[in-house]
Each structure stands twice: as C-alpha cells, then as structure tokens.
C-alpha atoms as a PDB file:
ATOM      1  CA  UNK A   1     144.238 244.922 193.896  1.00  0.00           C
ATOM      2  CA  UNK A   2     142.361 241.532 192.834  1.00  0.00           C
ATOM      3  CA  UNK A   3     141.444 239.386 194.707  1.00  0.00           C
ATOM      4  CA  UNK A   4     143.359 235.785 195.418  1.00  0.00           C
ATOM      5  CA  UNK A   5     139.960 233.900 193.349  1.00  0.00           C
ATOM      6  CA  UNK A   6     140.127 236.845 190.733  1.00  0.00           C
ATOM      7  CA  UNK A   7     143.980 236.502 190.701  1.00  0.00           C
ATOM      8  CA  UNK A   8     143.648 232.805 190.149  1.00  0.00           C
ATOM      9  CA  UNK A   9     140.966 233.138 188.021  1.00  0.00           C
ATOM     10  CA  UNK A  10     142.927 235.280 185.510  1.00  0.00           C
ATOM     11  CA  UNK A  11     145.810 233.107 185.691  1.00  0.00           C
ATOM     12  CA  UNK A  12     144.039 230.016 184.186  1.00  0.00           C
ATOM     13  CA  UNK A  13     142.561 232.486 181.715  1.00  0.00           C
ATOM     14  CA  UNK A  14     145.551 233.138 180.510  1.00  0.00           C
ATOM     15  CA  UNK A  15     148.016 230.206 181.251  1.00  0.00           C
ATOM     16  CA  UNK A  16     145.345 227.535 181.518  1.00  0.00           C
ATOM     17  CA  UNK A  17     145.203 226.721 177.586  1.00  0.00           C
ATOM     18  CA  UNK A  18     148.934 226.611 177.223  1.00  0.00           C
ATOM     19  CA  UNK A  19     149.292 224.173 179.965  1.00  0.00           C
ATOM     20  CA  UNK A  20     146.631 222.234 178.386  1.00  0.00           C
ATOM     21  CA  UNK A  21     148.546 222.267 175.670  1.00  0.00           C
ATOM     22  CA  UNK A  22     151.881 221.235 177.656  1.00  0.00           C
ATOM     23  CA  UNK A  23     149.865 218.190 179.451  1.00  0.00           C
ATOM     24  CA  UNK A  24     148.873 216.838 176.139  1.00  0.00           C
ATOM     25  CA  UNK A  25     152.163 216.804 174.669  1.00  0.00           C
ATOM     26  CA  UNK A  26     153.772 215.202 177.882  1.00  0.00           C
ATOM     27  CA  UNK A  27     151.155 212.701 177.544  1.00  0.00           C
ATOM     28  CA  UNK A  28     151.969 212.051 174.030  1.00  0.00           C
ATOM     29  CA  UNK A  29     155.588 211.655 174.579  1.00  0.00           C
ATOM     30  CA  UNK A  30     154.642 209.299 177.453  1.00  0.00           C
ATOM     31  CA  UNK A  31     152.374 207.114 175.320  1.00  0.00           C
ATOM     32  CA  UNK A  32     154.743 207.057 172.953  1.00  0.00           C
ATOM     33  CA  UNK A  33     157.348 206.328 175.329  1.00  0.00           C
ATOM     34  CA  UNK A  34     155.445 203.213 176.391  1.00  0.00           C
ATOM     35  CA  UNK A  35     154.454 202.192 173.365  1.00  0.00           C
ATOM     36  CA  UNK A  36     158.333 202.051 172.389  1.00  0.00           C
ATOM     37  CA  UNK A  37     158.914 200.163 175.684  1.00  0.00           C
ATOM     38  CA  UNK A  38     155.814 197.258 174.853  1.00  0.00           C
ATOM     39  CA  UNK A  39     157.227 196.808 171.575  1.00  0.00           C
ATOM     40  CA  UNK A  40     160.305 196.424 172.511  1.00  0.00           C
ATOM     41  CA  UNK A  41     159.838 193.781 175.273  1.00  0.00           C
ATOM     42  CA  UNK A  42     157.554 191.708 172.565  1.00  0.00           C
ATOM     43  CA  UNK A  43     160.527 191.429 170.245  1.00  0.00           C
ATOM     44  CA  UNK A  44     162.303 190.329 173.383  1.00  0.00           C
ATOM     45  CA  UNK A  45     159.552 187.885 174.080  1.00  0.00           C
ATOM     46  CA  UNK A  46     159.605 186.472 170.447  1.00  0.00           C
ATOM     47  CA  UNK A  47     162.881 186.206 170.486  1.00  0.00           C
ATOM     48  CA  UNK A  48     162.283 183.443 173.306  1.00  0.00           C
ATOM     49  CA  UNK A  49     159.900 181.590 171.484  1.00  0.00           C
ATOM     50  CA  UNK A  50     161.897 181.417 168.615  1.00  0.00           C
ATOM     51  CA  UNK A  51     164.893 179.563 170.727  1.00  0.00           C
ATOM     52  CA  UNK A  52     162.232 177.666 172.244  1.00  0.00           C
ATOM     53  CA  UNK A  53     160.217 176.709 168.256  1.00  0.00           C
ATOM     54  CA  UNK A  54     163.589 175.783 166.481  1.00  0.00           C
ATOM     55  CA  UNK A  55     163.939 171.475 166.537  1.00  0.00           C
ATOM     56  CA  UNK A  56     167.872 171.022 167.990  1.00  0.00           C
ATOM     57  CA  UNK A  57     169.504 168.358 165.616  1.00  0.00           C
ATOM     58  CA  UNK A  58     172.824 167.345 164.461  1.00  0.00           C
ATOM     59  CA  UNK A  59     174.224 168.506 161.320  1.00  0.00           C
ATOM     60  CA  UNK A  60     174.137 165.300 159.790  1.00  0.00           C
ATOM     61  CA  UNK A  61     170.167 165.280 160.251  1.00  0.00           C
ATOM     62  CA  UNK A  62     169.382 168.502 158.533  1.00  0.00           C
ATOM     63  CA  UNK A  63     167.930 168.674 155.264  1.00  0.00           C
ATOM     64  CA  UNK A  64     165.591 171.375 153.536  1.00  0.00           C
ATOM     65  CA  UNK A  65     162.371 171.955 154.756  1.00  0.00           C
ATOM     66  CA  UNK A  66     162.243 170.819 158.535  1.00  0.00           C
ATOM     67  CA  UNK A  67     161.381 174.689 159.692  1.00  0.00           C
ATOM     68  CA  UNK A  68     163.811 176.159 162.377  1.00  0.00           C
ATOM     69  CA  UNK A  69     166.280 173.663 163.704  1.00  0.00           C
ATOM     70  CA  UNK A  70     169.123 174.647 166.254  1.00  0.00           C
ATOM     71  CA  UNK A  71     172.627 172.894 165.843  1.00  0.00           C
ATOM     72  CA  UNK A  72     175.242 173.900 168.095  1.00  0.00           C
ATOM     73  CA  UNK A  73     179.528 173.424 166.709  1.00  0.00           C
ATOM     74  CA  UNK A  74     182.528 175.308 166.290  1.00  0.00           C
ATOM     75  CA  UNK A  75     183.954 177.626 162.965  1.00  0.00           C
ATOM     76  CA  UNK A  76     185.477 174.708 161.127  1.00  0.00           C
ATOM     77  CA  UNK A  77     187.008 177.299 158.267  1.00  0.00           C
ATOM     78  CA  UNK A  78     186.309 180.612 157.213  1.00  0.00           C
ATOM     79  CA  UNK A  79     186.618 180.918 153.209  1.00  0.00           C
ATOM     80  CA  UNK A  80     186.670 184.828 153.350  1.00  0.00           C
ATOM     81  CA  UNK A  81     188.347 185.792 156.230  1.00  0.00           C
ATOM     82  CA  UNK A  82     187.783 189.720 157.598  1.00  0.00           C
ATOM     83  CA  UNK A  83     191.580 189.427 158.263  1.00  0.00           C
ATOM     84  CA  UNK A  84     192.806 187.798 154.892  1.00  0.00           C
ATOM     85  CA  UNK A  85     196.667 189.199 155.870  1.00  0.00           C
ATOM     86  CA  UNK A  86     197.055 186.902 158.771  1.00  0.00           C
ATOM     87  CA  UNK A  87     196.265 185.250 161.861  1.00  0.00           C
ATOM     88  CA  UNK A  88     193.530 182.906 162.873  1.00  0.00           C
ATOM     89  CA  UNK A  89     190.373 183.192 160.403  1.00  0.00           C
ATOM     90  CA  UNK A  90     188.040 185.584 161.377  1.00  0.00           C
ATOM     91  CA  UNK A  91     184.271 185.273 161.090  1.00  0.00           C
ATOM     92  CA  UNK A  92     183.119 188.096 162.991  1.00  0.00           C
ATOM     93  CA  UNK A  93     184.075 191.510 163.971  1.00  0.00           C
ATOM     94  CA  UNK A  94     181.872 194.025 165.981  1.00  0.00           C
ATOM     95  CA  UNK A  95     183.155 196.480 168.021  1.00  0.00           C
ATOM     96  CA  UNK A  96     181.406 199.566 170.235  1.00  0.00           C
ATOM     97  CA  UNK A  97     182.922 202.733 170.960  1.00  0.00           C
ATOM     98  CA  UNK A  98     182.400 204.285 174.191  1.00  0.00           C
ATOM     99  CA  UNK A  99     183.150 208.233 175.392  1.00  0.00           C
ATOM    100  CA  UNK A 100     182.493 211.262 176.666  1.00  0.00           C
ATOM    101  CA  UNK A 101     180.584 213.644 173.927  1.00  0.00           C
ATOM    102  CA  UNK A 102     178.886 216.692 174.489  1.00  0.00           C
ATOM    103  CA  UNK A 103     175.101 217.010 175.254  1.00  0.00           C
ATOM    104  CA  UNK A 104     172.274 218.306 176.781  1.00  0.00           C
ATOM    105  CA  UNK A 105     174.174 218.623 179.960  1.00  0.00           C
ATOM    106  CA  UNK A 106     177.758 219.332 179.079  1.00  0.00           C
ATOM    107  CA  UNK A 107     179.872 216.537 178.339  1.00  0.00           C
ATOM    108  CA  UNK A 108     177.729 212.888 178.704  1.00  0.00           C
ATOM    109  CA  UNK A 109     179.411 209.455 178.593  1.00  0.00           C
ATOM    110  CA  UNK A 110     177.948 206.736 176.227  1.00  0.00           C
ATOM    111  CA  UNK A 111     178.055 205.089 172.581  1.00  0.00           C
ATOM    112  CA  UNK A 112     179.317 206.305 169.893  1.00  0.00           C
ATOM    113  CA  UNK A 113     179.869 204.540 167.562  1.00  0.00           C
ATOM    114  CA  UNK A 114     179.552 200.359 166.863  1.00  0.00           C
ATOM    115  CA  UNK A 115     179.442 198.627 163.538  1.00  0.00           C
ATOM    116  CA  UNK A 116     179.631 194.608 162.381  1.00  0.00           C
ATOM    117  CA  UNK A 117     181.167 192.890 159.534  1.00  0.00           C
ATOM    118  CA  UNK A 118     180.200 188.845 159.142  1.00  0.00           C
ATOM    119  CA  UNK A 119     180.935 186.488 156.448  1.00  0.00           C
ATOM    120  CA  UNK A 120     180.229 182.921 155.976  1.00  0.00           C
ATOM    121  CA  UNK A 121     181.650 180.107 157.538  1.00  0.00           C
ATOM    122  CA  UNK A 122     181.675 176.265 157.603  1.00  0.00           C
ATOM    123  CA  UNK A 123     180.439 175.010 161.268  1.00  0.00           C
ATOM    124  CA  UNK A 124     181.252 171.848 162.640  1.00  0.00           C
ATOM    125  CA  UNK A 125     179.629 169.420 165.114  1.00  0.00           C
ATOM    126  CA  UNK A 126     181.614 166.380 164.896  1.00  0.00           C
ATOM    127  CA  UNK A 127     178.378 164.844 162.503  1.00  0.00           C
ATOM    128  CA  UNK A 128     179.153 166.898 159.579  1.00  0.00           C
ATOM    129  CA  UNK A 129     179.650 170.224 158.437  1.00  0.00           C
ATOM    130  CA  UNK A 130     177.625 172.871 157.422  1.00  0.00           C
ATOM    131  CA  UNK A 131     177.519 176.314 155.415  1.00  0.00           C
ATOM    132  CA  UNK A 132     176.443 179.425 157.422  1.00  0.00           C
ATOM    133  CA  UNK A 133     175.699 182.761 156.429  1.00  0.00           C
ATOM    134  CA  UNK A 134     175.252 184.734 159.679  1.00  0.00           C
ATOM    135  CA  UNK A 135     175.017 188.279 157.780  1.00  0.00           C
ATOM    136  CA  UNK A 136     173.003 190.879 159.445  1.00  0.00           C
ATOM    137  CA  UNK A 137     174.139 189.792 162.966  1.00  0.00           C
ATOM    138  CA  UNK A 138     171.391 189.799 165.478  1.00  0.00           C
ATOM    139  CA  UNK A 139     173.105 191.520 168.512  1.00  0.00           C
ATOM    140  CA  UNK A 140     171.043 191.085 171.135  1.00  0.00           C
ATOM    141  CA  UNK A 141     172.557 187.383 172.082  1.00  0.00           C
ATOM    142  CA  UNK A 142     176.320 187.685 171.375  1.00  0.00           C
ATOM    143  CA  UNK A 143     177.314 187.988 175.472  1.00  0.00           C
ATOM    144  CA  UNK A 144     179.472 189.998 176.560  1.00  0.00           C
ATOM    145  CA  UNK A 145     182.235 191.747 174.807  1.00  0.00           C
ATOM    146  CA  UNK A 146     186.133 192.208 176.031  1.00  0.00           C
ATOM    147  CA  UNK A 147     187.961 195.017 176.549  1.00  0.00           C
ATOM    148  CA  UNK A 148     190.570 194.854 173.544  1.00  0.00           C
ATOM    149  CA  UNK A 149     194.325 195.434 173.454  1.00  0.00           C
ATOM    150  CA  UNK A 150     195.642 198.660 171.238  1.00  0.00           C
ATOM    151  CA  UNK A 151     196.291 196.476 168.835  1.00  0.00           C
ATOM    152  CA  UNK A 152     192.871 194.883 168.407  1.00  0.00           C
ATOM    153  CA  UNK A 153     191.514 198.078 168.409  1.00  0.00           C
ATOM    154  CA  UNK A 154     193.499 199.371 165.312  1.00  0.00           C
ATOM    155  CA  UNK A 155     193.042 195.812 163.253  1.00  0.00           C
ATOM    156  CA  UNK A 156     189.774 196.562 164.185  1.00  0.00           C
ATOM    157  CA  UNK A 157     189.305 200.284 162.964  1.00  0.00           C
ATOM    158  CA  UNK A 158     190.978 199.029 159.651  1.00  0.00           C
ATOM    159  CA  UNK A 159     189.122 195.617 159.544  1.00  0.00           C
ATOM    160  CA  UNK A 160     185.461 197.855 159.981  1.00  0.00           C
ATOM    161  CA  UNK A 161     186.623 200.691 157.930  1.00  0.00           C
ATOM    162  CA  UNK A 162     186.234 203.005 160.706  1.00  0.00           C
ATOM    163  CA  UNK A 163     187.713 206.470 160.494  1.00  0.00           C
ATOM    164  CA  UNK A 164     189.815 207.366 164.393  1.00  0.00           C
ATOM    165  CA  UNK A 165     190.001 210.724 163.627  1.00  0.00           C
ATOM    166  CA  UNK A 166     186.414 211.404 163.282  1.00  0.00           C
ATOM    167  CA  UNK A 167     185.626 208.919 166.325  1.00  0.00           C
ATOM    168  CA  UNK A 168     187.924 211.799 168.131  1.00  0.00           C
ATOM    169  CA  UNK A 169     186.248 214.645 166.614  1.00  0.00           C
ATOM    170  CA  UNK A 170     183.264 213.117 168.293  1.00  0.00           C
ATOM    171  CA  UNK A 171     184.384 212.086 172.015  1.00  0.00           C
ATOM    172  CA  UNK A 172     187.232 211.862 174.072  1.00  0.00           C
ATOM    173  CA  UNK A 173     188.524 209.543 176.566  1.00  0.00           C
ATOM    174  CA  UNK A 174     187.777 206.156 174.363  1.00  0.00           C
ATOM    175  CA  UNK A 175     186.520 202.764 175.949  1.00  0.00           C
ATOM    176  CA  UNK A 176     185.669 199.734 173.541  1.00  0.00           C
ATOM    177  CA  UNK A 177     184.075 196.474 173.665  1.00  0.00           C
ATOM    178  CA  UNK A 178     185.156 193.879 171.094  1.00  0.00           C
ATOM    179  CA  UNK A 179     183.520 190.354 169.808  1.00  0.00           C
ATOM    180  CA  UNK A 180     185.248 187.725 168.043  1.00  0.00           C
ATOM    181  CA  UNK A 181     183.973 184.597 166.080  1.00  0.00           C
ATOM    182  CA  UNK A 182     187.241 182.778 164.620  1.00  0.00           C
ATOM    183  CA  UNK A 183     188.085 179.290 163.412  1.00  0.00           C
ATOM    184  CA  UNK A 184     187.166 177.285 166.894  1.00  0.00           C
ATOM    185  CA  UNK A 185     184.435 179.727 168.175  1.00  0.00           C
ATOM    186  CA  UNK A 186     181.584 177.724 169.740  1.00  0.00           C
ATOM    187  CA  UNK A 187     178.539 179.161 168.023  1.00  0.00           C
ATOM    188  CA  UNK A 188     174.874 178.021 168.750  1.00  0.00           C
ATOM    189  CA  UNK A 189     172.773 178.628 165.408  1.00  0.00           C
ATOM    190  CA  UNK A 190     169.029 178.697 164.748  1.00  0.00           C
ATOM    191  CA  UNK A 191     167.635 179.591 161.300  1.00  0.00           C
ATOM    192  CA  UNK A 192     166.038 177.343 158.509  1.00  0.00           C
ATOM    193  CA  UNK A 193     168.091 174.869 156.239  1.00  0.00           C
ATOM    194  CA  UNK A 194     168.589 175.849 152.179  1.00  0.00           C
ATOM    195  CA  UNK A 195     169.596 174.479 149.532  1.00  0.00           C
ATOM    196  CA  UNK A 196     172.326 176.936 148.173  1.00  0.00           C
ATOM    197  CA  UNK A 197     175.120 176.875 145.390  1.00  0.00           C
ATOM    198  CA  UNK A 198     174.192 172.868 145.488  1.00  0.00           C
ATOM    199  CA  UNK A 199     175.038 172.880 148.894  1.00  0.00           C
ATOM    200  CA  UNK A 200     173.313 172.776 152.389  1.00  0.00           C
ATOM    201  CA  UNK A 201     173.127 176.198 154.386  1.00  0.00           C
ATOM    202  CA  UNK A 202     171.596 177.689 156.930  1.00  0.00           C
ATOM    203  CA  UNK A 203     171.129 181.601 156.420  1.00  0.00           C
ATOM    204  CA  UNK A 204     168.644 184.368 156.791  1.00  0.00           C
ATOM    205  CA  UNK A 205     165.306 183.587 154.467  1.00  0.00           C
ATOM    206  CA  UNK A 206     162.734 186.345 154.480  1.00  0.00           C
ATOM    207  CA  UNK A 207     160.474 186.393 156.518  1.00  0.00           C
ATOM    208  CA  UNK A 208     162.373 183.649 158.708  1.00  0.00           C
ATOM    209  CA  UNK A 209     164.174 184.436 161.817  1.00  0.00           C
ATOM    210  CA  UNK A 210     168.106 184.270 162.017  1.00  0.00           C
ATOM    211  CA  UNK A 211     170.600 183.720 165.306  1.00  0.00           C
ATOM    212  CA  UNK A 212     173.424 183.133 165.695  1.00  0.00           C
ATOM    213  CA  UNK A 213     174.990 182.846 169.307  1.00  0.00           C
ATOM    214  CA  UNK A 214     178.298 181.836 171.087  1.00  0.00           C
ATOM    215  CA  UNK A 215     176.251 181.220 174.356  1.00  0.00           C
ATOM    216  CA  UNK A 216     174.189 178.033 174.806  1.00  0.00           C
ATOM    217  CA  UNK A 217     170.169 177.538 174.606  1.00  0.00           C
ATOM    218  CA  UNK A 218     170.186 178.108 178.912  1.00  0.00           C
ATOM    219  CA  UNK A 219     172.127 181.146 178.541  1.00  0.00           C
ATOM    220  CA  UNK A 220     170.070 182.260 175.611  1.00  0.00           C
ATOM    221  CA  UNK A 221     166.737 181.552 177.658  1.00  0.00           C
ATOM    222  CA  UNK A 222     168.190 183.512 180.819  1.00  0.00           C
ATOM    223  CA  UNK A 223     168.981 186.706 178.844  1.00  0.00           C
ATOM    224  CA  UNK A 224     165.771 186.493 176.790  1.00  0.00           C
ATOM    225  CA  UNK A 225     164.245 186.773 180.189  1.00  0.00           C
ATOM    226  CA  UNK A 226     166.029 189.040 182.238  1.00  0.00           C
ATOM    227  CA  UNK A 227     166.056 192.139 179.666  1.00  0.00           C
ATOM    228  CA  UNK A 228     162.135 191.463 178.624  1.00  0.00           C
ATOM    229  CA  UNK A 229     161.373 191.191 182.450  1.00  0.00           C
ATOM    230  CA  UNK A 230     163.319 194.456 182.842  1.00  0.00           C
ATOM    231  CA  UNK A 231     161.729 196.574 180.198  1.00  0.00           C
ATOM    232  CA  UNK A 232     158.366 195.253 181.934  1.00  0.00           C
ATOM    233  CA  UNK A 233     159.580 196.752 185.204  1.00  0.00           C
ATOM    234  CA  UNK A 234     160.243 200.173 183.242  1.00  0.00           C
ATOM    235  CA  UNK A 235     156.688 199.983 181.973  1.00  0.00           C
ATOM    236  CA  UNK A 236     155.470 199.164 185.496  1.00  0.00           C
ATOM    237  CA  UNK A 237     157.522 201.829 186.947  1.00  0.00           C
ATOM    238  CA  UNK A 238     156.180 204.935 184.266  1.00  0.00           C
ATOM    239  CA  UNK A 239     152.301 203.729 184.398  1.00  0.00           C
ATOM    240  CA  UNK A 240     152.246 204.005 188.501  1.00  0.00           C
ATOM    241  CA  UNK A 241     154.053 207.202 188.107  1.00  0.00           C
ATOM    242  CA  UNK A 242     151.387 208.462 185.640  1.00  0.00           C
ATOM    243  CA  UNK A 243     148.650 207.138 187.831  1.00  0.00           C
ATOM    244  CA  UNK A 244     149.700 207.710 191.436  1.00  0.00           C
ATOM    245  CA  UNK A 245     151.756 211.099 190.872  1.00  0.00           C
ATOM    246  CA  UNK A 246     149.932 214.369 192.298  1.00  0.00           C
ATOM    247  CA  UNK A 247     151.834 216.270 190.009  1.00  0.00           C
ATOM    248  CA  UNK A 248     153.832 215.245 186.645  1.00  0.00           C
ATOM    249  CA  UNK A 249     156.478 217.808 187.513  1.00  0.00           C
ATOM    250  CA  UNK A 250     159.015 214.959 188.069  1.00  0.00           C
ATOM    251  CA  UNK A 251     158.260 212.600 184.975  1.00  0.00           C
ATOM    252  CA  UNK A 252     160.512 214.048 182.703  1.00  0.00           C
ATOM    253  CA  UNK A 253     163.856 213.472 184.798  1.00  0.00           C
ATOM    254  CA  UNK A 254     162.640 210.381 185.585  1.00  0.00           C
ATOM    255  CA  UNK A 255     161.984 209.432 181.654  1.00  0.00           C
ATOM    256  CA  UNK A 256     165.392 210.599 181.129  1.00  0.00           C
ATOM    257  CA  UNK A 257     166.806 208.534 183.747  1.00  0.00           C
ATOM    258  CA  UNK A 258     164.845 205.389 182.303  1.00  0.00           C
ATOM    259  CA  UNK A 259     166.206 206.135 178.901  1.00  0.00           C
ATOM    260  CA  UNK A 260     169.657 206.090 180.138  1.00  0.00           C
ATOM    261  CA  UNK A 261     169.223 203.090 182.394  1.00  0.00           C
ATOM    262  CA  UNK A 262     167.499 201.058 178.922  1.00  0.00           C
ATOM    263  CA  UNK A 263     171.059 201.824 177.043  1.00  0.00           C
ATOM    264  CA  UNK A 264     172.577 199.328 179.489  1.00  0.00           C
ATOM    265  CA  UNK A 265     170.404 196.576 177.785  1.00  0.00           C
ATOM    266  CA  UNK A 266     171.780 194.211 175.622  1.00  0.00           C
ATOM    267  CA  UNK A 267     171.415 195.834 171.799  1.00  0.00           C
END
C-alpha cells in the first residue's frame, strides 16, 4: 500500500487541476458578485447627489433651462386616468406579487411578479401648476407599499393587465404590496423643465435623471443612505470572508444568504 505522502501526492495529481479549476470559477463568481454589489451601491450613491444637485423652487419660478430643480405639490388632475370607469383619478399603479414557488430547495417564498403603469398628471403647489410625465417610474424611492383589499387587488390585475391564473400557475399562497398616486397624492419631483405641446413640463430627457417621490427630500436622503450603506456592509462582509477564511467551503451558502438578504432592498 502507498504511502500517506505518495497517497497525497497522487491525489493532487489527479484532483489538483480540477480544483484549480473549481477555485477559479468561485473566484469569478465572487468578483463578479462584488462587482454587481459596487455598482449597485454607486447608483445608490448618485442617486443622492442627484436629490442633493436639483435647485428646490416653486412652480411659478420654473422655466426651461435652469438644470434639475425639485418642486414638491399634490396631483391637481389626472387627464388619462388608469381607472377611466370610476373613482378618484389615478396616476399610478404598481403592484408586487409575493409567494411561495418552487426552487432550488423545494418550495421558496419571494417575488413574482410586479409591474407599473404611470401617466401624466398636472401637480400643484399652491404657485401654479405644472405638467408631469413620470413614465418609467424610478422605484427605488416610492416608500413603502400597503397591503391591498381583494378588491384592489382585482382593479389592479385588470388595471396592469395581469393574467391571475398564470400568477397561480406560478406560486401559491399570494401576498401583495400596492402603491397609489391619485388626485391629492403629495409627490416630491426632480427632473429638468421642457417646453412641451406649448406648455411647461417636467419629464424624463435623455440623458437627464427623473424622480418622482411621495416622501420628502429628508426621507429621500435617509433611504439613499441606509440601502447604499447596506450594500457597503455586504461588500465588507464577502471581502473579509475571502481574505480571512482558511477555507472557502462556506462562501457559497453565505453568497446565497447575501443574495436573499439584498432582495429585501428597496427595488
């Protein structure tokens, strides 16, 4: 019989390119990983200095060409309404479907479906009134949703053109979040002021950044903060782990569990 040297010997022989091979590939994923993580906490970042670069003014001051300017109101009037049949004019509509849906590990709760649907609106500040196209929604600062009534939830599966049946091919055991922006919403928007249709507007221009917001500048700030100072923390957390670990056996359950713990950001 070989020796324990020979026996160890042989085994890296024969196992040592493979797990080469393995190492590289974790480290790939990792780098990759990170290099998700970096990028996302600059967009997070510039998404600060954008509320912080836009001039706050009253309506009645703005006028094309000042740059991004931040004027705070409520929905005045919705031409368009999602929900032309009724009720108070709707602006905005986004819901997200929650449930339990099979996976790697048998049956995994989390999203499963979300979608948005925007249309202009007139916004108010008490100095004048203003055109605003808010369409694509940014996400990432529209607070927290509610939990909806039945009956939200089906105006809002017909309102987003959402098929139920499919969403129950796909999970089980449903849980939604709803936003609303209707006539008196409290919206803070930032973008840069047009001149559209022979009327003042403030709406996505390319290459120009876009929000719009029911939570004020502070709140804004705070959350800007919070989830880039998070993703930092998951950066932080993955580099020691690569650096101080004696073995990598263990990174891949924690990446996993990082990846889950990310989805409870704001997105």
């Amino acid at each position: 019989m070989p020796s324990q040297p020979e026996g160890l010997i042989a085994f890296l022989i024969i196992a040592g390119p493979l797990l080469c091979i393995l190492g590289v590939v974790f480290l790939a994923f990792a780098a990759l990983f990170i290099g998700l993580l970096v990028w996302g906490a600059r967009q997070w970042q510039g998404l600060g200095t954008v509320i912080k670069k836009a001039k706050p003014l009253s309506i009645a001051e703005l006028a094309p060409g000042l740059g991004l300017v931040r004027v705070s109101g409520t929905i005045a009037r919705v031409d368009q309404p999602l929900n032309p049949e009724g009720g108070v004019p709707l602006a905005m509509l986004r819901m997200q479907i929650y449930g339990l849906k099979s996976g790697t590990e048998g049956r995994e709760w989390g999203p499963v479906k979300g979608k948005t649907l925007a249309t202009p609106f007139w916004l108010d500040d008490g100095t004048g009134t203003i055109w605003v196209d808010p369409h694509p929604v940014d996400p990432r600062l529209m607070g927290n949703g509610v939990e909806p009534t039945d009956e939200q939830v089906n105006e809002a599966y017909q309102i987003l053109g959402i098929d139920p049946f499919l969403v129950a091919r796909i999970a089980t055991n449903m849980r939604y979040q709803l936003w609303e922006w209707r006539v008196g919403q409290r919206l803070t928007v930032i973008g840069p002021v047009v001149q559209k249709e022979g009327r003042l507007s403030i709406g996505r221009v390319r290459g120009q950044p876009m929000l719009v917001s029911p939570l004020d500048v502070d709140s804004m700030d705070v959350t800007v903060k919070k989830t880039s100072s998070k993703i930092w923390i998951v950066i932080g957390v993955i580099v020691a782990l690569l650096i101080c670990c004696p073995t990598a056996a263990i990174l891949p359950r924690v990446l996993a569990f990082l990846i889950k713990a990310l989805g409870s950001l704001p997105h």
